[in-house]
N, C-alpha and C. Protein backbone atom coordinates (compact mmCIF):
# COMPACT_ATOMS: atom_id res chain seq x y z
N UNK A 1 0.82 -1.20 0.00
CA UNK A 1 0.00 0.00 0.00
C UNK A 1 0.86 1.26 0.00
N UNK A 2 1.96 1.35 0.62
CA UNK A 2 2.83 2.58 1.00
C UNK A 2 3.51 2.91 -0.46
N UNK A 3 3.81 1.45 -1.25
CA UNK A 3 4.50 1.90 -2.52
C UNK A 3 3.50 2.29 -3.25
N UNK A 4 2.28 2.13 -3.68
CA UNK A 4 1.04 2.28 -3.73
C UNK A 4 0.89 3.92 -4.10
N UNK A 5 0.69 4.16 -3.07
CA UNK A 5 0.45 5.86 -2.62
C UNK A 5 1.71 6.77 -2.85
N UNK A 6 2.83 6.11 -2.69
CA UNK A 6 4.00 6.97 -3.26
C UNK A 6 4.04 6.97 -4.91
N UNK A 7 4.15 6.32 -5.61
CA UNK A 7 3.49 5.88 -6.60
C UNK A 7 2.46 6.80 -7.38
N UNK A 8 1.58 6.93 -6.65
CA UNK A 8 0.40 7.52 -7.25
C UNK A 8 0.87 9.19 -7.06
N UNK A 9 1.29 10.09 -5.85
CA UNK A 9 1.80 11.19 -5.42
C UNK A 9 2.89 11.25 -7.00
N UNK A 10 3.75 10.71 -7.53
CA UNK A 10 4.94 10.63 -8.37
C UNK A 10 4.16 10.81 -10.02
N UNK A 11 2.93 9.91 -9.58
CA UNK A 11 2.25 10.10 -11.00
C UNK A 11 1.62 11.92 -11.53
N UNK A 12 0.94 11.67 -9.69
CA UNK A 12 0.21 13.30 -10.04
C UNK A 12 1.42 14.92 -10.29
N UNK A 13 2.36 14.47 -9.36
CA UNK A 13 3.62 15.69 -9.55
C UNK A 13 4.16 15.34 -11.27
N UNK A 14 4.13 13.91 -11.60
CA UNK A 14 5.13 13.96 -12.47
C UNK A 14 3.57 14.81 -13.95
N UNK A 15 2.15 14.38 -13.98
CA UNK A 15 1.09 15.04 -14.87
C UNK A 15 0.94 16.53 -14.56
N UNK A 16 1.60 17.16 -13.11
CA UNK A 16 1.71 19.24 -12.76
C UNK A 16 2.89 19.42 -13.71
N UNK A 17 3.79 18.76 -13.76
CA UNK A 17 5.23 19.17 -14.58
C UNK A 17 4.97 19.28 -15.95
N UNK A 18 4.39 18.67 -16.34
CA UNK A 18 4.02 18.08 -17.86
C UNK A 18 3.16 19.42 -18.48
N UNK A 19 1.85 19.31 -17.66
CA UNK A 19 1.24 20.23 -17.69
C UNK A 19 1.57 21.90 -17.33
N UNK A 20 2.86 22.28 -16.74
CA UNK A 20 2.88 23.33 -15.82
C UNK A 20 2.10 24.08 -15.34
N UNK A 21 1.43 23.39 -14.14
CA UNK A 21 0.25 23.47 -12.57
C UNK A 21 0.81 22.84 -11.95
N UNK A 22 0.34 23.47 -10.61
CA UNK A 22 0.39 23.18 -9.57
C UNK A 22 0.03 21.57 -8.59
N UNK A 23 0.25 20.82 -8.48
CA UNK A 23 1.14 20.18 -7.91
C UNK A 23 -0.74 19.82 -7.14
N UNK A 24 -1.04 20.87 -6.37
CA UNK A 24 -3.06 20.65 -5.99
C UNK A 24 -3.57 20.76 -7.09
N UNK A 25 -3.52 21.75 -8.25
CA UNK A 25 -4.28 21.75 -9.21
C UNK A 25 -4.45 20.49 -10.02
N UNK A 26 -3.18 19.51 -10.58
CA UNK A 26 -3.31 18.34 -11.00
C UNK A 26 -4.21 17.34 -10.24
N UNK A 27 -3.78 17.48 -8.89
CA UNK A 27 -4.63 16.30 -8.38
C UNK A 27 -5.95 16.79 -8.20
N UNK A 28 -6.31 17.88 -8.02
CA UNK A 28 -7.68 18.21 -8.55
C UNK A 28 -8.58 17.95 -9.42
N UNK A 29 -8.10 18.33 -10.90
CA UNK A 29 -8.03 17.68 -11.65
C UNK A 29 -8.02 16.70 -12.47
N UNK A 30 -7.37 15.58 -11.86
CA UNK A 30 -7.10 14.30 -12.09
C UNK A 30 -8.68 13.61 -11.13
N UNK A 31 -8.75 13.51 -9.80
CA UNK A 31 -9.26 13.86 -9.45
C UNK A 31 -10.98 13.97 -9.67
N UNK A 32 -11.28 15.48 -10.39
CA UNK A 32 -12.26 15.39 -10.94
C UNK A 32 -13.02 14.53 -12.31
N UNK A 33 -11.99 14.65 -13.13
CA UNK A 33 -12.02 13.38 -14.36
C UNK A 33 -11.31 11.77 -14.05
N UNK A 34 -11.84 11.91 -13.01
CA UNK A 34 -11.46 10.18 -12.91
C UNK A 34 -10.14 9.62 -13.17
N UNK A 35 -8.75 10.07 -12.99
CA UNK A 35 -7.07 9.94 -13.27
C UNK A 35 -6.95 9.44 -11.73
N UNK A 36 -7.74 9.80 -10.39
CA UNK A 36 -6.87 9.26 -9.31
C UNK A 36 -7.76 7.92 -9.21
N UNK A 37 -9.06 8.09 -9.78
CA UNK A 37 -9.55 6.07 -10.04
C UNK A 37 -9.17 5.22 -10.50
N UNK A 38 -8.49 6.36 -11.77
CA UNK A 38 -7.79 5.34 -12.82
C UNK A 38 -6.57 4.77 -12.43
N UNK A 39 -5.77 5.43 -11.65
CA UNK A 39 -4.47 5.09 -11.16
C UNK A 39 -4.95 3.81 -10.24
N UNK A 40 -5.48 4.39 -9.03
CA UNK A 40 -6.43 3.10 -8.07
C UNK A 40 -6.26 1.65 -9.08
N UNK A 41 -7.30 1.69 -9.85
CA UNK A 41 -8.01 0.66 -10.30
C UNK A 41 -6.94 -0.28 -11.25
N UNK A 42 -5.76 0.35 -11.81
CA UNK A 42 -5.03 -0.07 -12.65
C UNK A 42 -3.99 -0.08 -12.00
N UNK A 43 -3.56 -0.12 -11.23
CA UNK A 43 -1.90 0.32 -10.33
C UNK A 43 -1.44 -0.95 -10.78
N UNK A 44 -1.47 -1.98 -10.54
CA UNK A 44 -1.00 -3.19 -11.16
C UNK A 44 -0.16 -3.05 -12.78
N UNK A 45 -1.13 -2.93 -13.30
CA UNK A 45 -0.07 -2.85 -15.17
C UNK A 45 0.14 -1.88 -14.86
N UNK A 46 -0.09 -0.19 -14.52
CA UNK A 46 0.59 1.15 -15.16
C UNK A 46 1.50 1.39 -13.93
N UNK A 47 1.82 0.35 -12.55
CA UNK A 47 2.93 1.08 -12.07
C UNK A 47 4.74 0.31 -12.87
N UNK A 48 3.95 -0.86 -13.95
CA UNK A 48 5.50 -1.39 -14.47
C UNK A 48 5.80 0.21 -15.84
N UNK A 49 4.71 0.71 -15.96
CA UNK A 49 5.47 1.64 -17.12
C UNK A 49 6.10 2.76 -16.56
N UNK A 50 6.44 3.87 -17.72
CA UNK A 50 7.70 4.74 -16.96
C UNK A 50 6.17 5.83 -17.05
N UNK A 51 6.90 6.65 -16.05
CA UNK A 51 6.13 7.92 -15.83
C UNK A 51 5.45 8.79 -17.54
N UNK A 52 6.29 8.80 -17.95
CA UNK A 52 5.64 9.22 -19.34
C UNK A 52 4.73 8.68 -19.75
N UNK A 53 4.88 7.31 -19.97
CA UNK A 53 3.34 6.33 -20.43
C UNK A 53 2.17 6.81 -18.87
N UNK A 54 2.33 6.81 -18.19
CA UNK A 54 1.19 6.43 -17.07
C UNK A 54 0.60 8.27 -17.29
N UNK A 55 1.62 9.19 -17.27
CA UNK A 55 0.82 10.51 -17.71
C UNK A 55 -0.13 10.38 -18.94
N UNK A 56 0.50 9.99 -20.21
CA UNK A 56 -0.05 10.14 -21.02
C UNK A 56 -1.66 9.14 -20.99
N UNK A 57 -1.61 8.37 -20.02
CA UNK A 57 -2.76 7.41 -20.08
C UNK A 57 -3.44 8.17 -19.07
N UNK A 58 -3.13 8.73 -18.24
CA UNK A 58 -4.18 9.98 -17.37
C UNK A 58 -4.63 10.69 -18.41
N UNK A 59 -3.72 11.35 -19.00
CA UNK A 59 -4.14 12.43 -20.03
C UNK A 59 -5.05 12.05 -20.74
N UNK A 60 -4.96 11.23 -21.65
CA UNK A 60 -6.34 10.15 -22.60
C UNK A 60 -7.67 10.01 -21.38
N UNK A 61 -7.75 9.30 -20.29
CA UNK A 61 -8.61 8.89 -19.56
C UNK A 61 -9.07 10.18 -18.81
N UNK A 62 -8.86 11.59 -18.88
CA UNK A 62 -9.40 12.50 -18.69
C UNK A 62 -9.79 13.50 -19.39
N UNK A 63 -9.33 13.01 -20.49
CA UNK A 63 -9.68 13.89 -21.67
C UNK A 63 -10.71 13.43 -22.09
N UNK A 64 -11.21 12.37 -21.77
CA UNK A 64 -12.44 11.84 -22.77
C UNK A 64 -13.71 12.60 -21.56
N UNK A 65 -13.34 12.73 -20.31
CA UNK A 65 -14.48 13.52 -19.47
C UNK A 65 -14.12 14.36 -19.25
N UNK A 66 -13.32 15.49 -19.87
CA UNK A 66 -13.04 16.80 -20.04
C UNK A 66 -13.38 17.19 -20.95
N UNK A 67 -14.01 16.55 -21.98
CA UNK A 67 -15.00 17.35 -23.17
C UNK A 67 -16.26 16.85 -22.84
N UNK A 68 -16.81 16.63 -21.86
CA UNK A 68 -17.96 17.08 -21.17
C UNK A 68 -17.83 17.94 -20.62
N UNK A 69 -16.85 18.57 -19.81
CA UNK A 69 -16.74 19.58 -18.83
C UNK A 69 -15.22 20.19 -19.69
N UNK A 70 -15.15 21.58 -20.08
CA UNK A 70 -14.10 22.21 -20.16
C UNK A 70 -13.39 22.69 -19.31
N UNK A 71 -12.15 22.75 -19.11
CA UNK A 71 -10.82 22.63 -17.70
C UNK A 71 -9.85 23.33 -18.42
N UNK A 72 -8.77 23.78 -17.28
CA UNK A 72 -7.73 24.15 -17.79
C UNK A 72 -6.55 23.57 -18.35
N UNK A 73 -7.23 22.32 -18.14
CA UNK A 73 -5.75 21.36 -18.79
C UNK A 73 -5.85 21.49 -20.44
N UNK A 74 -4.54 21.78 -20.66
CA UNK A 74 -4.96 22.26 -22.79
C UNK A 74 -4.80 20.39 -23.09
N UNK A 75 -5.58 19.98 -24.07
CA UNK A 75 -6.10 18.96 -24.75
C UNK A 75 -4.41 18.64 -25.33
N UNK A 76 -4.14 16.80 -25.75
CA UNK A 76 -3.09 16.78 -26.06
C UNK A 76 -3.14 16.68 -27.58
């Protein structure tokens, strides 16, 4: 569980960098479009990939419920 949650903290700092926000704003974010469920629910396969793949699969899996709702994250 502890690698778990460190893990998930590494995912959301490493999707604020990417994005340049804030660090609360991502996990907000993430958060609101379903990225901290998605992490949850999948931690198994997306903690063997590198940080780049696991952003970019937040990014996809919140983008598809961010054009229901428009956000500040710019579309990839």
């Amino acid at each position: 569980m502890e690698n778990k949650i460190a893990w998930t903290v590494a995912c959301v700092s490493e999707f604020a960098r990417r994005f340049d926000i804030s660090v609360k704003s991502a996990f907000q974010y993430l958060y609101l479009h379903g990225g901290i469920t998605f992490l949850d629910e999948h931690y198994e396969a997306e903690h063997l990939l590198s940080f780049d793949d696991a952003v970019d699969d937040l990014a996809f899996v919140c983008a598809t419920k961010e054009e229901r709702c428009n956000d500040f994250v710019p579309r990839l």
